[in-house]
Protein backbone atom coordinates (compact mmCIF):
# COMPACT_ATOMS: atom_id res chain seq x y z
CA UNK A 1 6.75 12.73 -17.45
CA UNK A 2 6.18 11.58 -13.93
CA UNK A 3 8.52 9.14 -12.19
CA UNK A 4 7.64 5.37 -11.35
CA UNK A 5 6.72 6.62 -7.71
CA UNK A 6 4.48 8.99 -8.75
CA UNK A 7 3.33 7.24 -11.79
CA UNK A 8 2.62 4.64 -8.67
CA UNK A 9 1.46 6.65 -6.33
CA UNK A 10 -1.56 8.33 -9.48
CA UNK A 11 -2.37 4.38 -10.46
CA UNK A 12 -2.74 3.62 -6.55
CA UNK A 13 -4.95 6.93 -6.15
CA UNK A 14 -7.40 5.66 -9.05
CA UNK A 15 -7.83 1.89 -7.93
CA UNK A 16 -8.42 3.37 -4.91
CA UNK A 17 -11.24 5.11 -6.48
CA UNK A 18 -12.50 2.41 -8.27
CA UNK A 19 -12.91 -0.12 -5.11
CA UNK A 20 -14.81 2.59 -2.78
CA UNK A 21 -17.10 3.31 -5.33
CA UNK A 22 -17.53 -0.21 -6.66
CA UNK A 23 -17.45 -2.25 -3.38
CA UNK A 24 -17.79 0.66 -0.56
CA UNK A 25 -13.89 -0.70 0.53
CA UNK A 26 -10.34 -0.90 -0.92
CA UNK A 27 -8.78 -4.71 -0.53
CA UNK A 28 -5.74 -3.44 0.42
CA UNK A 29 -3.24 -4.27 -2.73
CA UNK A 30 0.23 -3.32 -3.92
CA UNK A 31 1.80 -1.93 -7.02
CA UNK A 32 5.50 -1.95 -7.97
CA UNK A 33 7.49 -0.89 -11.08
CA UNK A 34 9.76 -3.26 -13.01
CA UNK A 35 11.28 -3.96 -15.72
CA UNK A 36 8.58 -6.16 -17.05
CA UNK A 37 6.27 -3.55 -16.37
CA UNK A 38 3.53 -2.51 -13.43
CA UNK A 39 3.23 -5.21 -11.15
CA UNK A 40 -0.20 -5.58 -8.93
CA UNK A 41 -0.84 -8.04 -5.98
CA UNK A 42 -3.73 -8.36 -3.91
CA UNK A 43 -3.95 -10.68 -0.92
CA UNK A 44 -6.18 -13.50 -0.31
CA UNK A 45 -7.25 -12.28 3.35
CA UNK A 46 -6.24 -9.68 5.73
CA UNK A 47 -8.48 -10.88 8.82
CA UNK A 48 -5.43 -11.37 11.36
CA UNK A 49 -1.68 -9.97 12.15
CA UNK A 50 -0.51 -12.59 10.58
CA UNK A 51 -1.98 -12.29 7.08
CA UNK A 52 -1.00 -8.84 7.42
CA UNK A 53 2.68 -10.14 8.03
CA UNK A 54 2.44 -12.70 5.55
CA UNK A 55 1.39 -10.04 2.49
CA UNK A 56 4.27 -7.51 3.46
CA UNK A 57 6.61 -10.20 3.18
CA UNK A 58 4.72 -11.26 -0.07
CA UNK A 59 5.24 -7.89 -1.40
CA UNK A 60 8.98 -7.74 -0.57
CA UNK A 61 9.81 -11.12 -2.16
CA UNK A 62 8.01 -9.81 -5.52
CA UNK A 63 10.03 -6.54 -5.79
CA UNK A 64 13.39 -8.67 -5.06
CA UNK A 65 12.16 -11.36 -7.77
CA UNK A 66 11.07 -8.82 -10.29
CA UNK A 67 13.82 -6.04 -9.67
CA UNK A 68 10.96 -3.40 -8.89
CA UNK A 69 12.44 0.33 -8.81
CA UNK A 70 9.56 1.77 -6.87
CA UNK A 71 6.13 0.04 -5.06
CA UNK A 72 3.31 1.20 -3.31
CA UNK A 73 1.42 -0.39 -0.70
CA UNK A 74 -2.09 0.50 -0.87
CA UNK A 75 -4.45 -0.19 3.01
CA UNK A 76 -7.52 1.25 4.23
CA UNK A 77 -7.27 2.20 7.82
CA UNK A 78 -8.42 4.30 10.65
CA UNK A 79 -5.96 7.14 11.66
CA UNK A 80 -5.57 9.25 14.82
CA UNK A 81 -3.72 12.38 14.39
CA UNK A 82 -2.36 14.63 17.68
CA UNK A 83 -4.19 18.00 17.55
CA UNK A 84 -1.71 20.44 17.84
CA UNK A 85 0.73 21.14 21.05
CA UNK A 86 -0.74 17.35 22.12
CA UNK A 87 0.79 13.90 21.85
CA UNK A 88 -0.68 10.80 20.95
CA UNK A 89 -1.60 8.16 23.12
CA UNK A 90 0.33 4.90 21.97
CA UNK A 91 -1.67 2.90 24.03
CA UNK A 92 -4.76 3.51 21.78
CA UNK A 93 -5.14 1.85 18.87
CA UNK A 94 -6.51 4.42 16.62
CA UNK A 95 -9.38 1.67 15.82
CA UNK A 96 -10.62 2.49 18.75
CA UNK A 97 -10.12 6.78 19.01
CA UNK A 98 -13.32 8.45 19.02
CA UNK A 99 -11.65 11.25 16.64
CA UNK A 100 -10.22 8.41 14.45
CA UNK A 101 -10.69 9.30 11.03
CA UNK A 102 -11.19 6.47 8.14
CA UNK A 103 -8.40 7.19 4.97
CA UNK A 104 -6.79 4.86 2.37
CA UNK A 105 -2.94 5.41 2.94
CA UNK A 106 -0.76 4.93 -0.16
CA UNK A 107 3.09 4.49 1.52
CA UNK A 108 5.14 4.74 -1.87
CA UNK A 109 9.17 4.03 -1.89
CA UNK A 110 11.98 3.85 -3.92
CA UNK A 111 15.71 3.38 -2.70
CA UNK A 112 16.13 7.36 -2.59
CA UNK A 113 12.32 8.47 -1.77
CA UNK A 114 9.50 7.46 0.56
CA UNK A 115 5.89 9.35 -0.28
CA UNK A 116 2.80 8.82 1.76
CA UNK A 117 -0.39 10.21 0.62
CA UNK A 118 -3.41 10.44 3.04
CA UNK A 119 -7.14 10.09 1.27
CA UNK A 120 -9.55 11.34 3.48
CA UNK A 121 -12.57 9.04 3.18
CA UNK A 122 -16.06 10.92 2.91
CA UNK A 123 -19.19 8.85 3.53
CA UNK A 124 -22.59 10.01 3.20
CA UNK A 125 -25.13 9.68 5.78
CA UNK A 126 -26.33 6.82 4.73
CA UNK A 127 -22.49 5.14 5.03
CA UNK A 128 -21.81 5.03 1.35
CA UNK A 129 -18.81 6.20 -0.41
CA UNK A 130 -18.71 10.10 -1.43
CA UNK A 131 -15.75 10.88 -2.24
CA UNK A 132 -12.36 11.67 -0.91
CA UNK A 133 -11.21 14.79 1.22
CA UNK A 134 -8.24 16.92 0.57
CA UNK A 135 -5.93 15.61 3.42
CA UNK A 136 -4.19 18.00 6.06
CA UNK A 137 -1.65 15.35 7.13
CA UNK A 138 1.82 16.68 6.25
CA UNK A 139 4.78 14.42 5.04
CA UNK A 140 6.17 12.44 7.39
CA UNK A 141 10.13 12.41 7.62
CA UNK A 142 10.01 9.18 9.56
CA UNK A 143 7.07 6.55 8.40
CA UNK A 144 7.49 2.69 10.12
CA UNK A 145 5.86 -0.55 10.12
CA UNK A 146 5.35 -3.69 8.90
CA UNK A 147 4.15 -2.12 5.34
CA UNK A 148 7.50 0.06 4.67
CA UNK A 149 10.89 -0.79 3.42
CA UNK A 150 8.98 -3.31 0.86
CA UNK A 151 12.00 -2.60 -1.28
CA UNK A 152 15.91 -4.12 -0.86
CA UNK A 153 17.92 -1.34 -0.40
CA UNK A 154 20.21 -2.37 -3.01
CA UNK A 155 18.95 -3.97 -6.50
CA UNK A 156 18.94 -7.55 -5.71
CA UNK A 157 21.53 -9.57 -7.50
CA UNK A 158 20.14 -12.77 -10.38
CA UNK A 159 20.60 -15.18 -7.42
CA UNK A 160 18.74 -13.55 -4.93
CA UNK A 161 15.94 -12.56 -7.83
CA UNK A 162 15.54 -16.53 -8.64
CA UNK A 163 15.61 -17.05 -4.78
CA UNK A 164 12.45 -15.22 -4.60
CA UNK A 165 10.68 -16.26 -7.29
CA UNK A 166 11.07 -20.18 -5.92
CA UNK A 167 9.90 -18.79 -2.45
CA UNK A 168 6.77 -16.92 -4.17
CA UNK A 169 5.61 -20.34 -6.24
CA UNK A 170 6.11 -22.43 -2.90
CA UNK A 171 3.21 -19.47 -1.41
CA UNK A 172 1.41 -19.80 -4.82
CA UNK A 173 2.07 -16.64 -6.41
CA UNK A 174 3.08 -16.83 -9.95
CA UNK A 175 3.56 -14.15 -12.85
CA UNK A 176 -0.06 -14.25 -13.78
CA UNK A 177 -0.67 -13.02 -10.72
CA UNK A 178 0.57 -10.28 -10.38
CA UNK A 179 -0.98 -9.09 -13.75
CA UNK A 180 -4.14 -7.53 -11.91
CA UNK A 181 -4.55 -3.93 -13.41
CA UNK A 182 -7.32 -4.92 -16.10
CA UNK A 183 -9.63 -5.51 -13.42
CA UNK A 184 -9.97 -2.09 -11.79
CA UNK A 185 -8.75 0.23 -14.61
């Protein structure tokens, strides 16, 4: 039986699926284990820095109001990788590398564990969705940025757990939204 992570981390790989070959793109989404079962958020835009802000934060208040043991955070993005013996610019956004390459990263945690898996995306000539490549990214040791630690590094106490669910119905988030998986399994 797998763990929550990688029971995660198999759910994330399949919606991730499911959007390229339904829409051509993956809204990006997250997934978290809990006692009340799979949790699944999807924001209403990503267009800016701060929507990006604003659904990390989004994600951390639902695993501290739902007690989640493990999430995944689920993005589309370009990546730039150092060939190598060579170091990467950090004054170019990989956006913008003419060797960027387009994946969906899944960035999976618990308190003890943090898994990354890289999907290559493969487009056809014609800029549709093929399929994904078999990724030659290794683990990383050390992953950072606003989408990681989504998780408290301690269960969250009652308190803190109704804290965050008055915080998430403020932002409009409710239970029956995070309910999602019907709609891509």
């Amino acid at each position: 039986m797998p763990s929550p992570l990688d029971d995660l981390l198999q759910r994330a790989e399949h919606y991730a699926e499911f959007a390229m070959r339904q829409m051509g793109r993956v809204p990006p989404a997250m997934m978290a284990h809990s006692p009340g079962g799979l949790l699944f958020f999807m924001p209403e835009k990503m267009g800016d820095e701060r929507a990006k802000d604003n659904f990390a934060n989004a994600a951390r208040l639902i695993t501290l109001a739902h007690d989640a043991s493990a999430v995944v955070m689920v993005l589309e993005a370009w990546m730039k990788v150092a060939a190598p013996g060579e170091t990467l610019d950090p004054k170019e956004p990989p956006s913008e590398a003419l060797d960027r390459r387009e994946v969906v990263v899944l960035a999976g945690e618990t308190r003890e564990a943090k898994k990354q898996k890289f999907l290559p995306i493969i487009r056809t000539d014609a800029g549709d969705f093929f399929g994904f490549g078999e990724s030659d990214v290794p683990q990383f040791d050390n992953f950072q940025g606003r989408f990681t630690e989504i998780l408290a590094p301690h269960p969250p106490a009652q308190a803190m757990q109704a804290k965050a669910r008055l915080l998430l119905k403020a932002m409009g988030i409710t239970d029956s939204d995070l309910q999602g998986e019907a709609r891509w399994s």
